[in-house]
N, C-alpha and C. Protein backbone atom coordinates (compact mmCIF):
# COMPACT_ATOMS: atom_id res chain seq x y z
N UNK A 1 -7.27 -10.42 21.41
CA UNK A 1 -7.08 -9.04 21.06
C UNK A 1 -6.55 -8.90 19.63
N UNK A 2 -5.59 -9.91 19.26
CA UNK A 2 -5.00 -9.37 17.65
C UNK A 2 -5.96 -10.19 17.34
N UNK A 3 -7.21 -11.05 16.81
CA UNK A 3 -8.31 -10.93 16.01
C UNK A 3 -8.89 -9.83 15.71
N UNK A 4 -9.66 -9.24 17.14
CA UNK A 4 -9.85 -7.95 16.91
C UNK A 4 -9.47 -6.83 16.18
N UNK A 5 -8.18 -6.90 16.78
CA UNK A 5 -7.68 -5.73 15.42
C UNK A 5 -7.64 -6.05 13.63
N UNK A 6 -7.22 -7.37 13.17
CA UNK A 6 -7.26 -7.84 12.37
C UNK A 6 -8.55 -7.53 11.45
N UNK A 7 -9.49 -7.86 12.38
CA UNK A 7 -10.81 -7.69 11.73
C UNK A 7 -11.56 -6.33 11.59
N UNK A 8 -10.68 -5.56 12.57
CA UNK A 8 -11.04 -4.23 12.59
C UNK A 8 -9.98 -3.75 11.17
N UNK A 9 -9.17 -3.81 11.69
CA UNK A 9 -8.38 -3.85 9.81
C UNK A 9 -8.76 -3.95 8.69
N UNK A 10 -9.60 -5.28 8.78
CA UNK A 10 -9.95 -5.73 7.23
C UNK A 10 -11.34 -4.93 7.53
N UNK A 11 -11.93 -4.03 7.88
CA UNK A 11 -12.99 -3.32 7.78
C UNK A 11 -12.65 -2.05 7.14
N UNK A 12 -11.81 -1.42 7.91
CA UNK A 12 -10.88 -0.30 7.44
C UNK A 12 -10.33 -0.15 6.43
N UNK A 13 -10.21 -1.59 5.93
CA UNK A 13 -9.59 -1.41 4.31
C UNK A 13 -10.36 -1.96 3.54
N UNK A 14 -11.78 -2.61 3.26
CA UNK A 14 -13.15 -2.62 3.34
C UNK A 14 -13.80 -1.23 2.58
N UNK A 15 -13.77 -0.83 3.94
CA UNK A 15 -14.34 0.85 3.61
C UNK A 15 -13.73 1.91 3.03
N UNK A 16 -12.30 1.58 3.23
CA UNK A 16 -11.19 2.43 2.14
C UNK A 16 -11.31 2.34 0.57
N UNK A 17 -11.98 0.68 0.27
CA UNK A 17 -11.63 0.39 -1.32
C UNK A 17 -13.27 0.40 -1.50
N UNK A 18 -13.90 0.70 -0.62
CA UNK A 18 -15.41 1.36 -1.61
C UNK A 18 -15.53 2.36 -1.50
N UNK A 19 -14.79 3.49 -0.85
CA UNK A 19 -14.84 4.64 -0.68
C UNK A 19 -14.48 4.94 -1.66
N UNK A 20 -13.04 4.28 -2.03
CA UNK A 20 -11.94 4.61 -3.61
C UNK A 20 -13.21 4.70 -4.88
N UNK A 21 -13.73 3.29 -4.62
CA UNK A 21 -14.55 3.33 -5.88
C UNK A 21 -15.34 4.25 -6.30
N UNK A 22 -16.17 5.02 -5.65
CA UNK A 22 -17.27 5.76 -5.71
C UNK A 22 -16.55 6.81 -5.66
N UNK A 23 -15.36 7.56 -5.02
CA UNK A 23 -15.13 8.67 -5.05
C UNK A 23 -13.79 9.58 -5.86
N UNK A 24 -12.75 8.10 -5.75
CA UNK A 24 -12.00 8.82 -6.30
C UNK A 24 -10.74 9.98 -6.04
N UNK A 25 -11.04 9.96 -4.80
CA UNK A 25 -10.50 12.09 -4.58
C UNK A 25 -9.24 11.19 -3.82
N UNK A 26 -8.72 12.59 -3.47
CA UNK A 26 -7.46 12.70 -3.05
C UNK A 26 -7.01 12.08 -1.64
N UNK A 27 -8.27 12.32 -1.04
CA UNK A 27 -8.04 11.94 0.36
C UNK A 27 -8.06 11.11 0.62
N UNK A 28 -9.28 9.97 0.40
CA UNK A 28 -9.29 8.22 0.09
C UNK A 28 -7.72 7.72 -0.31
N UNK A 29 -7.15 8.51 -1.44
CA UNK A 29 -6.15 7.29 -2.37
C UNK A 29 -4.84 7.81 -1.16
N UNK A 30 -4.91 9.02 -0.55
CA UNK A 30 -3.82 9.26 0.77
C UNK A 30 -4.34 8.23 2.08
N UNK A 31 -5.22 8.45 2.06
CA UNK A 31 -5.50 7.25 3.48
C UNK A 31 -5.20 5.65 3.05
N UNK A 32 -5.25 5.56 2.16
CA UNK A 32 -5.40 4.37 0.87
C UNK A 32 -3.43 3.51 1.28
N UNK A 33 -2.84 4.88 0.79
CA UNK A 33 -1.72 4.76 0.87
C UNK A 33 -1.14 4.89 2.13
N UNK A 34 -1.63 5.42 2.98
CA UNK A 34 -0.84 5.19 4.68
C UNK A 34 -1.10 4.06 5.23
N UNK A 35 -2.18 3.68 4.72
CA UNK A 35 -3.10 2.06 5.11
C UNK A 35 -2.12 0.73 4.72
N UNK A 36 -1.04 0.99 3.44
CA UNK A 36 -0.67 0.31 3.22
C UNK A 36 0.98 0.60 3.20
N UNK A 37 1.84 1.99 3.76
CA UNK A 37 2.75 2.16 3.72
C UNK A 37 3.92 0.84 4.54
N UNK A 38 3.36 0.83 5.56
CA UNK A 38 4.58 0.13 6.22
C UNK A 38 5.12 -1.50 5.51
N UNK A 39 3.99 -1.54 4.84
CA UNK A 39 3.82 -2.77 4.46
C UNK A 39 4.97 -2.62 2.62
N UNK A 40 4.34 -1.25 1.90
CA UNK A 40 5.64 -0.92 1.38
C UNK A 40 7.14 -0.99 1.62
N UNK A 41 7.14 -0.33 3.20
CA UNK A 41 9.18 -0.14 3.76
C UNK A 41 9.22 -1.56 3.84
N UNK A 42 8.29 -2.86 4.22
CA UNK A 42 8.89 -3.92 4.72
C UNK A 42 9.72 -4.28 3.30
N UNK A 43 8.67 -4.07 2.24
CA UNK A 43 9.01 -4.37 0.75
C UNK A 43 10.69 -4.01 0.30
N UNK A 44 10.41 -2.60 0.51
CA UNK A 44 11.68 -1.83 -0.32
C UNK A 44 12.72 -2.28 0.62
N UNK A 45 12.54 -2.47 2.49
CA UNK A 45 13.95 -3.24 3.08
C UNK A 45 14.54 -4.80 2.56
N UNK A 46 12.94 -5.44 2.09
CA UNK A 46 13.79 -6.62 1.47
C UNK A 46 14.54 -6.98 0.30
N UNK A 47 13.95 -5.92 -0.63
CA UNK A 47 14.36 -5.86 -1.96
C UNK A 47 16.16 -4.99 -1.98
N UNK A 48 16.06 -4.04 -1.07
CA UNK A 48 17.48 -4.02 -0.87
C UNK A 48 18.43 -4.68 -0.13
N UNK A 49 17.73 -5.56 0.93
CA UNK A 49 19.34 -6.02 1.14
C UNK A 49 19.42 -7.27 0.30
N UNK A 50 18.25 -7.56 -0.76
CA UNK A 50 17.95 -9.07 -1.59
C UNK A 50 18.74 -8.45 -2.90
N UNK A 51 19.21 -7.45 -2.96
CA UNK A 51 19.46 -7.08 -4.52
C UNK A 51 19.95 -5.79 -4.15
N UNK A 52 21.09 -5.71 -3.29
CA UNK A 52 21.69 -4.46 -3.48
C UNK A 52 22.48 -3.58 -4.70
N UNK A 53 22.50 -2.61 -4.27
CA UNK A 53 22.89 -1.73 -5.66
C UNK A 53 23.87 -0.81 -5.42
N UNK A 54 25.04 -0.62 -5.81
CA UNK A 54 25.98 0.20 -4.86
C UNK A 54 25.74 1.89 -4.97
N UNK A 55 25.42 2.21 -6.28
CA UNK A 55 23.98 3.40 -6.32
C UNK A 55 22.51 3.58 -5.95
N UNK A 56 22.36 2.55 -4.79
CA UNK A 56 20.86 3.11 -4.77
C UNK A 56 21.07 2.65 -2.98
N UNK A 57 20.75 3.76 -2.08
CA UNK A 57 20.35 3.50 -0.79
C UNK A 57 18.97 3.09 -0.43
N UNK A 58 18.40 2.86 0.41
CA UNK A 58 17.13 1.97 1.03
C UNK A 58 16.23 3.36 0.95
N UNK A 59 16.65 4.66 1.05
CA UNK A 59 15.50 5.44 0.88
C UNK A 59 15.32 5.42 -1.05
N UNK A 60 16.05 4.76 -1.52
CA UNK A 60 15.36 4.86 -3.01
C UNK A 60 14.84 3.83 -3.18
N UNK A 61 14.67 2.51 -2.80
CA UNK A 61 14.21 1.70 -2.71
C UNK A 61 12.68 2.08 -1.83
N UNK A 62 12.77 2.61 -0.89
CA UNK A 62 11.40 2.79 -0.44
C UNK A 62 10.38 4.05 -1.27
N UNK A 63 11.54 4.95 -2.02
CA UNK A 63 10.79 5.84 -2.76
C UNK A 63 10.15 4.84 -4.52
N UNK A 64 10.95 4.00 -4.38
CA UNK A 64 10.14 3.29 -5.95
C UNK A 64 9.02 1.85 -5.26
N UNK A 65 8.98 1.72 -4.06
CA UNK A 65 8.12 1.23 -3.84
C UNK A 65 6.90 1.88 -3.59
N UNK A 66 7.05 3.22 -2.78
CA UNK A 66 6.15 4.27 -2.92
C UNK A 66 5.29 4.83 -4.52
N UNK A 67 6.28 4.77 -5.09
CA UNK A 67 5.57 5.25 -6.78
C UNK A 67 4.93 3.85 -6.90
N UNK A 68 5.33 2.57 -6.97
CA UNK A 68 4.53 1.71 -7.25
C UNK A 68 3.26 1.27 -6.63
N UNK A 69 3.35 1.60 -5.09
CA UNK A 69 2.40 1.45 -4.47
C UNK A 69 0.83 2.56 -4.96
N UNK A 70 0.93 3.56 -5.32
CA UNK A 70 0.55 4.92 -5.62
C UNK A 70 -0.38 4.05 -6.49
N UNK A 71 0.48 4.05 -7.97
CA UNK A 71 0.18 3.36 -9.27
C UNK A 71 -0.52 1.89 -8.75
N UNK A 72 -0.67 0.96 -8.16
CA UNK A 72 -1.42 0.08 -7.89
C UNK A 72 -2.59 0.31 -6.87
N UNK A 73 -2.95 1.34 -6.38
CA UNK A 73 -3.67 1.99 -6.12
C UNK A 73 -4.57 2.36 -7.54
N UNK A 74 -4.38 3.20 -7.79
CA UNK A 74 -4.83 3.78 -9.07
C UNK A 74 -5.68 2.90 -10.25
N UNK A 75 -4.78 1.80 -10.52
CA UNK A 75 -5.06 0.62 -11.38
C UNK A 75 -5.51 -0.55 -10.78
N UNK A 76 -5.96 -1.13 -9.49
CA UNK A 76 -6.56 -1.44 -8.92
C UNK A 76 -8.13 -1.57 -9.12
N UNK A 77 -8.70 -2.77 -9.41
CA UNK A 77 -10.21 -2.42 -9.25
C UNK A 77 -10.74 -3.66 -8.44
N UNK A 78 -11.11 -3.18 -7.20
CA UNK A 78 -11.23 -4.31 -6.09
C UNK A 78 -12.83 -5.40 -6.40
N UNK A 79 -13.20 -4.56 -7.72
CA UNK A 79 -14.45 -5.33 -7.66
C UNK A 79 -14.03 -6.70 -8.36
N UNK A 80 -12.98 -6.83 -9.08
CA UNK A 80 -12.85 -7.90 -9.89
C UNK A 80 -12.20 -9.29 -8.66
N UNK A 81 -12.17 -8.51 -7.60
CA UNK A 81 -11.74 -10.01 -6.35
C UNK A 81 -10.36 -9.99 -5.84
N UNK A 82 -9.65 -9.13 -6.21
CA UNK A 82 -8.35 -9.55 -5.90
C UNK A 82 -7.92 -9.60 -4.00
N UNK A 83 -6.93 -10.08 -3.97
CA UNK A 83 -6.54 -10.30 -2.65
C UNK A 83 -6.15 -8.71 -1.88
């Protein structure tokens, strides 16, 4: 069963980054980004308790992983191979 999904996954995000290519719009780079959110919070939870900051709580940490995630989206061009 988790092959399945896996592979159903990597289809889904497949069809997400040729959709991006050709289209561009708003709705792709939002599905784009929910596709890859959780995988952001895992980010921004490790980076804060790896490098805490006594001014910055875990929702700012997940909000600058969010802007970065956005921006690597954007600048992203899946044709050149990347992982």
């Amino acid at each position: 069963m988790e092959g399945a999904r896996k592979d159903r996954d990597q289809n889904v995000e497949k069809a997400l980054w040729s959709r991006w290519q050709t289209r561009r719009d708003a709705q792709t780079r939002s599905e784009l980004f929910d596709f890859y959110a959780a995988w952001s919070r895992i980010l921004a939870g490790h980076y804060n308790s790896r490098y805490p900051h006594p001014l910055a709580e875990y929702a700012d940490y997940v909000s600058l992983a969010s802007m970065g995630l956005l921006q690597a989206i954007d600048g992203l061009d899946p044709a050149l191979g990347s992982r």
